[in-house]
C-alpha atoms as a PDB file:
ATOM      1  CA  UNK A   1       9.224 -11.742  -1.390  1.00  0.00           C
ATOM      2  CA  UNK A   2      10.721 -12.480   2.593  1.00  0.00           C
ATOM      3  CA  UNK A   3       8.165  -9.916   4.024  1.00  0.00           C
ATOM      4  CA  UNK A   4       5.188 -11.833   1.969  1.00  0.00           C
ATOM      5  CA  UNK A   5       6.762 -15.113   2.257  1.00  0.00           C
ATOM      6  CA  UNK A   6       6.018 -15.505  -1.490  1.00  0.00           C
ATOM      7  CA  UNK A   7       8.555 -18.501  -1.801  1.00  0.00           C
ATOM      8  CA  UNK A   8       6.727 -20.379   0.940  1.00  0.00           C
ATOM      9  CA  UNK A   9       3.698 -22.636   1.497  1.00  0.00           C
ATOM     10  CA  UNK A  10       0.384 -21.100   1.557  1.00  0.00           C
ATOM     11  CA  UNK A  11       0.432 -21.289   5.642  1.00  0.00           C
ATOM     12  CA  UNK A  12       3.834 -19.135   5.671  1.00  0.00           C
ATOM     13  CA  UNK A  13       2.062 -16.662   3.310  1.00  0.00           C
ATOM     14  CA  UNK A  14      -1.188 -16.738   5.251  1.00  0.00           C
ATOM     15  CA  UNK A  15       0.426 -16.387   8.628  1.00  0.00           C
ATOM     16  CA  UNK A  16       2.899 -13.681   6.839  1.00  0.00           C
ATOM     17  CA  UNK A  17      -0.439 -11.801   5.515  1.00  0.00           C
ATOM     18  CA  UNK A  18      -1.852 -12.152   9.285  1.00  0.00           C
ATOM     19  CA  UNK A  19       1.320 -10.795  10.904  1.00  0.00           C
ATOM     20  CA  UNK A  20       1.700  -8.187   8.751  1.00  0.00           C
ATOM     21  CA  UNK A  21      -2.057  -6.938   9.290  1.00  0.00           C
ATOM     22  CA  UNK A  22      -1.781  -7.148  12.959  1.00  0.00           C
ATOM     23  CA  UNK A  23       1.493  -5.006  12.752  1.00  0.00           C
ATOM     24  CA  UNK A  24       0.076  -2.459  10.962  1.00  0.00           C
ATOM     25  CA  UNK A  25      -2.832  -1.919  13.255  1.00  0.00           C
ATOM     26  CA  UNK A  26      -0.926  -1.622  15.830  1.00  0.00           C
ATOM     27  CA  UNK A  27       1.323   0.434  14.453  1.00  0.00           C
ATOM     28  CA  UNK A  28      -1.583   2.599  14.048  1.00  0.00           C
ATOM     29  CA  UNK A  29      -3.513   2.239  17.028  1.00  0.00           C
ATOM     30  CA  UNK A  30      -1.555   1.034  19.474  1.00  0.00           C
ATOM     31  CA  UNK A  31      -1.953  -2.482  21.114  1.00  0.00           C
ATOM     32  CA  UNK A  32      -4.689  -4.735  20.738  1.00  0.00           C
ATOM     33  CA  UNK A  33      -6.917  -7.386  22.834  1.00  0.00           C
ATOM     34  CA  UNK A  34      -6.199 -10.973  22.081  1.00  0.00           C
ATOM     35  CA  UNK A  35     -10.206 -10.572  20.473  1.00  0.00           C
ATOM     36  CA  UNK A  36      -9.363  -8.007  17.946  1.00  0.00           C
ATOM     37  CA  UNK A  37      -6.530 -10.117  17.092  1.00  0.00           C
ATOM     38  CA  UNK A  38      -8.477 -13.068  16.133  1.00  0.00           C
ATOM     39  CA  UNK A  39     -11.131 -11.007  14.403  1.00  0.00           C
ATOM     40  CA  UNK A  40      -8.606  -9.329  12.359  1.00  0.00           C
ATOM     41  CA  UNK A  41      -7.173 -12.583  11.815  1.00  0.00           C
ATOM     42  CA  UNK A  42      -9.796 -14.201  10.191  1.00  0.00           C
ATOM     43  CA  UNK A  43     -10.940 -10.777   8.016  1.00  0.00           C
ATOM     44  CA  UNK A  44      -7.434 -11.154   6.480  1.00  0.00           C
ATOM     45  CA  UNK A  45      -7.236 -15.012   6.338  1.00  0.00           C
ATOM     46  CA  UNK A  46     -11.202 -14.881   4.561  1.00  0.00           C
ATOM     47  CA  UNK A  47      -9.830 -12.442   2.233  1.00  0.00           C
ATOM     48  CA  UNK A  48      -8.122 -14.041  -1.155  1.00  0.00           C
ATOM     49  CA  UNK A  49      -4.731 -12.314  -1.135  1.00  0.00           C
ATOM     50  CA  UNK A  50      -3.156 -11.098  -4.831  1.00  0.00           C
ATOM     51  CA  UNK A  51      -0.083 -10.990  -3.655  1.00  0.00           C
ATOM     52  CA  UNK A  52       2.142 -12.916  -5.953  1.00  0.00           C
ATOM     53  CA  UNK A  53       0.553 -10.855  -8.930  1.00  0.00           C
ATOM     54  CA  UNK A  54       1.198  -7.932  -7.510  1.00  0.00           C
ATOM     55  CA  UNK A  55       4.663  -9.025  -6.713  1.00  0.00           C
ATOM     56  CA  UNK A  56       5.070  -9.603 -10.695  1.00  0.00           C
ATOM     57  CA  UNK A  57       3.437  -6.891 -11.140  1.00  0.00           C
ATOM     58  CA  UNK A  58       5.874  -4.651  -9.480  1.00  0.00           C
ATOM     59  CA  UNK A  59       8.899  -6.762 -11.277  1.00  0.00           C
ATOM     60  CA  UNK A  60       7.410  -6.008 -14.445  1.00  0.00           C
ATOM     61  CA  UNK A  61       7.338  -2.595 -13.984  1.00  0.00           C
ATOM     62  CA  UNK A  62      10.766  -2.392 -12.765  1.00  0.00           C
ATOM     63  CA  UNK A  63      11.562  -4.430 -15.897  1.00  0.00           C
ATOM     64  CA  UNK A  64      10.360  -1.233 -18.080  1.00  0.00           C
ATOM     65  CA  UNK A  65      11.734   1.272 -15.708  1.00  0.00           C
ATOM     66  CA  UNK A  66      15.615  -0.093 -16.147  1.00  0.00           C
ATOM     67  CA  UNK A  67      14.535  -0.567 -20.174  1.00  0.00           C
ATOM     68  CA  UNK A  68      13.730   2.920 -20.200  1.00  0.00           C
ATOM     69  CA  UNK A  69      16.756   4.332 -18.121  1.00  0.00           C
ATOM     70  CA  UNK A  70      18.673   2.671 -21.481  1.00  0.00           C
ATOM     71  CA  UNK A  71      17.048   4.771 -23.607  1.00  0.00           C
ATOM     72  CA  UNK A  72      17.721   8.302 -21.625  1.00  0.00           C
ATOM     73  CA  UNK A  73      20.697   8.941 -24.206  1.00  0.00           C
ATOM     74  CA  UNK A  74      17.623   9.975 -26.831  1.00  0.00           C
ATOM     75  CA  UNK A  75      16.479  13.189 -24.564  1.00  0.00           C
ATOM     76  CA  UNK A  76      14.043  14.377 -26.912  1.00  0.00           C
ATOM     77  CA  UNK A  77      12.198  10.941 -26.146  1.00  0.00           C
ATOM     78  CA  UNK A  78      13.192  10.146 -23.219  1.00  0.00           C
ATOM     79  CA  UNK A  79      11.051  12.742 -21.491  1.00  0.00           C
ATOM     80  CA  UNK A  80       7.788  11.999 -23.053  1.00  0.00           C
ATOM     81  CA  UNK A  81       8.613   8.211 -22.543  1.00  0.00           C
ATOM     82  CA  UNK A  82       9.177   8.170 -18.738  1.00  0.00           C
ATOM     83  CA  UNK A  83       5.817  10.961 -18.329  1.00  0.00           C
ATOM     84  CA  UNK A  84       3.592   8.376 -20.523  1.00  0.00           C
ATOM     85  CA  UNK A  85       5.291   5.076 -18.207  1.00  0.00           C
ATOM     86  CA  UNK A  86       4.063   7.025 -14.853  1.00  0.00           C
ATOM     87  CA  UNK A  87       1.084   8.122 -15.759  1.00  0.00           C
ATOM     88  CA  UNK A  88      -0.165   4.935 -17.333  1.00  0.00           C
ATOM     89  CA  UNK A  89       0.772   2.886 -14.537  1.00  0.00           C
ATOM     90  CA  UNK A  90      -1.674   0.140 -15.414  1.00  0.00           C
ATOM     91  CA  UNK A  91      -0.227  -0.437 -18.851  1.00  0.00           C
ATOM     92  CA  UNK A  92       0.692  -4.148 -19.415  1.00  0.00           C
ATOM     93  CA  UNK A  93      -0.652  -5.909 -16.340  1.00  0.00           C
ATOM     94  CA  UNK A  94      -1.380  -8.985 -16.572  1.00  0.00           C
ATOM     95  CA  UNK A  95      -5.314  -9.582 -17.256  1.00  0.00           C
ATOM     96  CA  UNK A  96      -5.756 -11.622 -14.517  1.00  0.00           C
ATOM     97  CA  UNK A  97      -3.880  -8.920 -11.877  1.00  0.00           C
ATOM     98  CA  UNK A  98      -6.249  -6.230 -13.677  1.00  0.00           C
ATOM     99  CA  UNK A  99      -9.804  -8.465 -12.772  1.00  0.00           C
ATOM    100  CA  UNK A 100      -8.742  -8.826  -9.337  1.00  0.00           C
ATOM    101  CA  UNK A 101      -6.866  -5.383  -8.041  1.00  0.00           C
ATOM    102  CA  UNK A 102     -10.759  -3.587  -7.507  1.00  0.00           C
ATOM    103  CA  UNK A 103     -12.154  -6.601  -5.648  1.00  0.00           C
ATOM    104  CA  UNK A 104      -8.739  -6.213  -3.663  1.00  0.00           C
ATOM    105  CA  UNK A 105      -9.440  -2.957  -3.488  1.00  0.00           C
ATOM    106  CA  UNK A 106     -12.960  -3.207  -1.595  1.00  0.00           C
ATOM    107  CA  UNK A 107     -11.628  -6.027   0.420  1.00  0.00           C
ATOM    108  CA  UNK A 108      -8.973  -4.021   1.561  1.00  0.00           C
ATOM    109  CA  UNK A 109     -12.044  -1.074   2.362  1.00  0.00           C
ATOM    110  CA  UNK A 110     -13.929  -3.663   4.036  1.00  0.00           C
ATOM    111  CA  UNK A 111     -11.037  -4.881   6.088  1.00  0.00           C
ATOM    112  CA  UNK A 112     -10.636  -0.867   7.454  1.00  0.00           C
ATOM    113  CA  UNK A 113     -13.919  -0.151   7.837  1.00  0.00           C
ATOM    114  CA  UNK A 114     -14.321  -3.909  10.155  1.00  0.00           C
ATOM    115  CA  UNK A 115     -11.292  -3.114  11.823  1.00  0.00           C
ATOM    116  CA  UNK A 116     -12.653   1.195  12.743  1.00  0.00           C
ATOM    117  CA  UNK A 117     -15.813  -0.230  14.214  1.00  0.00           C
ATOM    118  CA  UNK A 118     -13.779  -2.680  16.495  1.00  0.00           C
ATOM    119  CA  UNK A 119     -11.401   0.222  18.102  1.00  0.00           C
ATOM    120  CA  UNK A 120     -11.696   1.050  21.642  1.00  0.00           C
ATOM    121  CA  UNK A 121     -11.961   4.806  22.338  1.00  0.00           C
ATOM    122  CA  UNK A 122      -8.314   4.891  23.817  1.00  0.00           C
ATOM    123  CA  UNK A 123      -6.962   3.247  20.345  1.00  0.00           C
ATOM    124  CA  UNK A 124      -9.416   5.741  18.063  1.00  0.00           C
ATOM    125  CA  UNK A 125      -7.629   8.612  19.994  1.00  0.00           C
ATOM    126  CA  UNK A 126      -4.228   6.813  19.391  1.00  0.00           C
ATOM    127  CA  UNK A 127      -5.253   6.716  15.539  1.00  0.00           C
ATOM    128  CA  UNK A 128      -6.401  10.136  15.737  1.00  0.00           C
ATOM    129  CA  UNK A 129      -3.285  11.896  17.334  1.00  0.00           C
ATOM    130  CA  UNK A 130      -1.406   9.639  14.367  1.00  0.00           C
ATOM    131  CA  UNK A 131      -3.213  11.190  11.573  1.00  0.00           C
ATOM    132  CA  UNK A 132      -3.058  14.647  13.273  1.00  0.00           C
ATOM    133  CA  UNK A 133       0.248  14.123  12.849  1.00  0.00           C
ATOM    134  CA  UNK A 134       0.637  13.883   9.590  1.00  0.00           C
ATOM    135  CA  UNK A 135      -2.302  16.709   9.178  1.00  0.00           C
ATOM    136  CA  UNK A 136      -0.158  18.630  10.541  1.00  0.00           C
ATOM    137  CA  UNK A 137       2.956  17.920   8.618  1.00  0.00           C
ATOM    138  CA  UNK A 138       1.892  18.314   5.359  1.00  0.00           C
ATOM    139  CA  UNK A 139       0.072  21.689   6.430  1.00  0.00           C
ATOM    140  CA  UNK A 140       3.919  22.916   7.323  1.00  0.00           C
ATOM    141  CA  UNK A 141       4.938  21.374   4.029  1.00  0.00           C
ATOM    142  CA  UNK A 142       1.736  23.306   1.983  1.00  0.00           C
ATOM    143  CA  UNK A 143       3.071  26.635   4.038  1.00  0.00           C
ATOM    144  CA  UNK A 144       6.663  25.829   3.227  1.00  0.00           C
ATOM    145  CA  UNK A 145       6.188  25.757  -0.276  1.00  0.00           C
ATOM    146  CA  UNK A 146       3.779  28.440  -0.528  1.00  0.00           C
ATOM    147  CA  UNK A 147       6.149  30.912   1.321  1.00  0.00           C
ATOM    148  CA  UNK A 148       9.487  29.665  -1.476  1.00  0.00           C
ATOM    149  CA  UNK A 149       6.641  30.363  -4.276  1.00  0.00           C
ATOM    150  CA  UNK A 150       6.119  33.348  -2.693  1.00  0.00           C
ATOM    151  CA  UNK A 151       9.644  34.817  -2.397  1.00  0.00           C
ATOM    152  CA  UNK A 152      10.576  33.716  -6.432  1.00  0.00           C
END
C-alpha cells in the first residue's frame, strides 16, 4: 500500500506509478535523458492502473493461505489442499480483477516494447550485461543441480 500509495489521492498513486516505472528502468538500464523520462511518463500515466485490485487480490489470497495453514493438523488433506491453492492461483478473484489482468497484461507488453525501442545503444548494452547476468546464474544453478542429481 506505501510503495503504491493506495491510501492516497489519485495524483499520489499516479506520481507513485510514474516513480516506480522510472526506477525500474533505470534499474535496468542505467540512467535516462530527461526525454525518455517524460515519454515513459506519459506511457504509464495513459495506462489505467489495476492496482488496488490487485492489492485485494493479493490480501485475499493471503486470507486463504493463513485459513489453510489452520487446517495443516489434517495431513492427509492438507497436502492436496495447499497443491490445488497454488496451482489454481486464479481461483476466487474478483470478476472485475479477472476482465482487466490481460488488458494489464498487454499494456504492461506495450509499455516494454515502447520503452526497448527508446534505449540508447550504451543503455541496451547496460540491459544486456544485466540479463547476461542472470543467464548466467541460473546456468550455474541448472549445472549445480544437475551435478547433486548426478552424485544421488
Amino acid at each position: 500500500m506505501r510503495d503504491h500509495k493506495l491510501d492516497g489521492t489519485p495524483q499520489e498513486r499516479q506520481r507513485a506509478r510514474v516513480k516506480r516505472a522510472l526506477d525500474q528502468v533505470t534499474d535496468w538500464v542505467g540512467s535516462l535523458t530527461p526525454e525518455q523520462e517524460e515519454r515513459i511518463a506519459a506511457l504509464v500515466t495513459a495506462a489505467p492502473s489495476i492496482q488496488p485490485l490487485r492489492h485485494e487480490d493479493r490480501r485475499r489470497r493471503q486470507r486463504e493461505f493463513l485459513a489453510l495453514l489452520e487446517q495443516r493438523a489434517n495431513p492427509a488433506e492438507f497436502p492436496a489442499r495447499l497443491r490445488d491453492w497454488l496451482i489454481d492461483w486464479e481461483k476466487g478473484r474478483a470478476p472485475q480483477y479477472q476482465r482487466l489482468q490481460p488488458e494489464a497484461w498487454e499494456n504492461r507488453i506495450a509499455f516494454l516494447v515502447a520503452v526497448d525501442r527508446m534505449l540508447t545503444p550504451h543503455q541496451r548494452a547496460t540491459l544486456t550485461r544485466r540479463l547476461q547476468s542472470y543467464i548466467d546464474d541460473f546456468t550455474r544453478l541448472a549445472e549445480r543441480r544437475g551435478a547433486q542429481s548426478a552424485a544421488q
